[in-house]
C-alpha atoms as a PDB file:
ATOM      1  CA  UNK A   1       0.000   0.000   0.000  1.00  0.00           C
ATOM      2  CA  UNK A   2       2.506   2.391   0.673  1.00  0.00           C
ATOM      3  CA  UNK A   3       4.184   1.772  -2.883  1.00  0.00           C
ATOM      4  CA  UNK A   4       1.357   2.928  -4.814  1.00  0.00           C
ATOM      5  CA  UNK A   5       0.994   5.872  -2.172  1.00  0.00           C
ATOM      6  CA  UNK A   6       4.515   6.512  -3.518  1.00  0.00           C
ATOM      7  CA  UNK A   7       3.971   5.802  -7.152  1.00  0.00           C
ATOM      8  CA  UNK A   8       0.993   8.112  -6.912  1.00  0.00           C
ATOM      9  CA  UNK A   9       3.460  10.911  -5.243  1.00  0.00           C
ATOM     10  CA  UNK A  10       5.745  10.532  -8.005  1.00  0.00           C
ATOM     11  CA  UNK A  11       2.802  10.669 -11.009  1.00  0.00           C
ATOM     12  CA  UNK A  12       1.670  14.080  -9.220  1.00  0.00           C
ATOM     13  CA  UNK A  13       5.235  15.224  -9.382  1.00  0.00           C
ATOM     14  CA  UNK A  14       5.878  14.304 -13.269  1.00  0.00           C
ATOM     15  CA  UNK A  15       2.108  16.286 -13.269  1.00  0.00           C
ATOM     16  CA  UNK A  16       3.588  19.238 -11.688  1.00  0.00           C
ATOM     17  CA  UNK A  17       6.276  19.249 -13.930  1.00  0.00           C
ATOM     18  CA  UNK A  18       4.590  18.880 -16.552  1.00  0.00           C
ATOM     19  CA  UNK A  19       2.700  21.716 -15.870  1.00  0.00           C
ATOM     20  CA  UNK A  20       4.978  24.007 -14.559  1.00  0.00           C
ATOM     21  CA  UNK A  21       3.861  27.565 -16.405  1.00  0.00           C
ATOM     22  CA  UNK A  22       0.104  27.002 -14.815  1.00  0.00           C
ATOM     23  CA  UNK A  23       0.551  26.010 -11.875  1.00  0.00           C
ATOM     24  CA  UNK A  24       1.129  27.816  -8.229  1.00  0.00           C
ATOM     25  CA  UNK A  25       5.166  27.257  -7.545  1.00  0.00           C
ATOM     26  CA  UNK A  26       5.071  26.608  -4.246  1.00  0.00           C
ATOM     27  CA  UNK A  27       2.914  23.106  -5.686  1.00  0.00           C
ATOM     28  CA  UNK A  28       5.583  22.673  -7.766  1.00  0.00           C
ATOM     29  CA  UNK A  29       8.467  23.158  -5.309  1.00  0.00           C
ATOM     30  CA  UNK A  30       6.649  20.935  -3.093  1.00  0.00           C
ATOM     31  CA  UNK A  31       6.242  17.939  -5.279  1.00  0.00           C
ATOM     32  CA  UNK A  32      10.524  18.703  -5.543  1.00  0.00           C
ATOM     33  CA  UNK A  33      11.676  18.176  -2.109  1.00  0.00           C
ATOM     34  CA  UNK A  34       9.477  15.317  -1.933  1.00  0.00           C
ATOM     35  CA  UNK A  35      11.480  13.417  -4.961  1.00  0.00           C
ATOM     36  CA  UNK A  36      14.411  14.902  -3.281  1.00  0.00           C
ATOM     37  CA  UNK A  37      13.456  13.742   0.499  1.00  0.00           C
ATOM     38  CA  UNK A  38      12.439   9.973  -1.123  1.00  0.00           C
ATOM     39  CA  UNK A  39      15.723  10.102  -2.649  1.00  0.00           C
ATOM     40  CA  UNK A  40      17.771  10.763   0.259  1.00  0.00           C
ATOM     41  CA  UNK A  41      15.779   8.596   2.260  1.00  0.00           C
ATOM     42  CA  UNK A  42      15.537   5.307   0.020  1.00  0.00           C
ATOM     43  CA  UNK A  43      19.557   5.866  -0.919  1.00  0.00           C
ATOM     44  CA  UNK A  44      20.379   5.655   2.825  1.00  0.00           C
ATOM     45  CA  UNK A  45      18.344   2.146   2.863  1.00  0.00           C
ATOM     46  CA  UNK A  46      20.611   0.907   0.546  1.00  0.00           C
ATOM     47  CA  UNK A  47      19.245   1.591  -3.146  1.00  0.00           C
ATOM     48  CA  UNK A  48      21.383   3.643  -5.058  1.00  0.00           C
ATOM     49  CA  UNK A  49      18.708   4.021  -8.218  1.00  0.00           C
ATOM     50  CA  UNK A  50      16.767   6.392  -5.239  1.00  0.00           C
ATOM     51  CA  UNK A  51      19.687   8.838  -5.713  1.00  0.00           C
ATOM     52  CA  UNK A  52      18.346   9.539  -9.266  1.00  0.00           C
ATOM     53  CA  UNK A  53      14.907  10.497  -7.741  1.00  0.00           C
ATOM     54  CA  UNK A  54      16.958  13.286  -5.762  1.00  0.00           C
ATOM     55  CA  UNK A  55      18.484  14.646  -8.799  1.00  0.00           C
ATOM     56  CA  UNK A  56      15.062  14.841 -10.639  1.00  0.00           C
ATOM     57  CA  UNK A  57      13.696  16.600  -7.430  1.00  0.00           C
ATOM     58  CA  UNK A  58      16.886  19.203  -8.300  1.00  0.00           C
ATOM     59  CA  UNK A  59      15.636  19.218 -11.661  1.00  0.00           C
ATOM     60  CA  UNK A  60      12.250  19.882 -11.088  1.00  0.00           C
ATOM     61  CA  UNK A  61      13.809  23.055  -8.343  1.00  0.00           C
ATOM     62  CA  UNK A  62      15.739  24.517 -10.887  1.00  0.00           C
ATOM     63  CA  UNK A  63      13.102  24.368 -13.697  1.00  0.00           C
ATOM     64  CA  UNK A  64      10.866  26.477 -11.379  1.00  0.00           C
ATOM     65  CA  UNK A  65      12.939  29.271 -11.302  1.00  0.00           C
ATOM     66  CA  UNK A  66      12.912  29.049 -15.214  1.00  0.00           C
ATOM     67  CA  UNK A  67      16.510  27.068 -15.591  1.00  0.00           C
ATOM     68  CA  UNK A  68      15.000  24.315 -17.872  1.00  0.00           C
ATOM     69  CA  UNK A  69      14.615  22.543 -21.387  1.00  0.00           C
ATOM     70  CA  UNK A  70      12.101  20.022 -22.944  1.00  0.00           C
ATOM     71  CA  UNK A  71      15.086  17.118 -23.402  1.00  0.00           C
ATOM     72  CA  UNK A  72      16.034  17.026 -19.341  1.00  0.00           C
ATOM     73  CA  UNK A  73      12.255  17.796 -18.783  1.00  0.00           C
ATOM     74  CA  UNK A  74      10.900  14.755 -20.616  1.00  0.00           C
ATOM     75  CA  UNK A  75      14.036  11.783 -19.435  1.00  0.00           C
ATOM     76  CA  UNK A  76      13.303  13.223 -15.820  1.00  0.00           C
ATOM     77  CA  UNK A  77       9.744  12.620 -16.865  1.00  0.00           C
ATOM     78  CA  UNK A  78      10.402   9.668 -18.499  1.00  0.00           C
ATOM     79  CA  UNK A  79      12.603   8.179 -16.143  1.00  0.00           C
ATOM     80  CA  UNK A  80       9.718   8.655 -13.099  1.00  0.00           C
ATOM     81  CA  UNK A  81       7.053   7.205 -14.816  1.00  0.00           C
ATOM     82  CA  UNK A  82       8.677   3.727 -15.809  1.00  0.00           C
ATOM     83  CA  UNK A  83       9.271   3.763 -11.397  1.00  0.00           C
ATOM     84  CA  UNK A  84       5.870   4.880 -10.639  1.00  0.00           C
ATOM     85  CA  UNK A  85       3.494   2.848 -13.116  1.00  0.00           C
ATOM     86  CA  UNK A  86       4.544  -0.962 -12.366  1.00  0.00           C
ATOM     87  CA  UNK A  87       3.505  -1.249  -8.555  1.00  0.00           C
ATOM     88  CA  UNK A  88       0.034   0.900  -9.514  1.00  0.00           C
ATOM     89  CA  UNK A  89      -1.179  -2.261 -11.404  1.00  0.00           C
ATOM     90  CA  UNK A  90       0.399  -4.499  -9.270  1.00  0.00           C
END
């Protein structure tokens, strides 16, 4: 249960990326510290891969204030998705 919970978190982040120009930043900077948090916290457990959820948290940081480009946008985007999908249908 809590892996979809988390897969969901990481869908409304891609979202928020995704829709960066309409939406409120602070949303946006939100759904950022959270990759970056799940990141920091899953790397300490021992899975390295989590340290790439970190870095697309930075991403998604830096893209609010306006530092960004569709290539980065859509492998960060790309990249989440093929994590968060799986354990939905599972």
């Amino acid at each position: 249960m809590l892996i979809k919970i988390l897969s969901l978190g990481d869908i409304l982040s891609i979202i928020a990326l995704i829709s960066l120009p309409v939406l409120p930043i602070s949303l946006v900077m939100l759904m950022g510290l959270y990759l970056i948090i799940k990141g920091i916290t899953f790397s300490l457990m021992g899975n390295l891969v989590s340290l790439i959820d970190g870095l697309a948290g930075f991403y998604i940081l830096i893209a609010v204030f306006g530092i960004s480009h569709w290539i980065p946008t859509l492998i960060v985007s790309i990249f989440i998705l093929q994590k968060a999908i799986p354990p939905i249908f599972t």
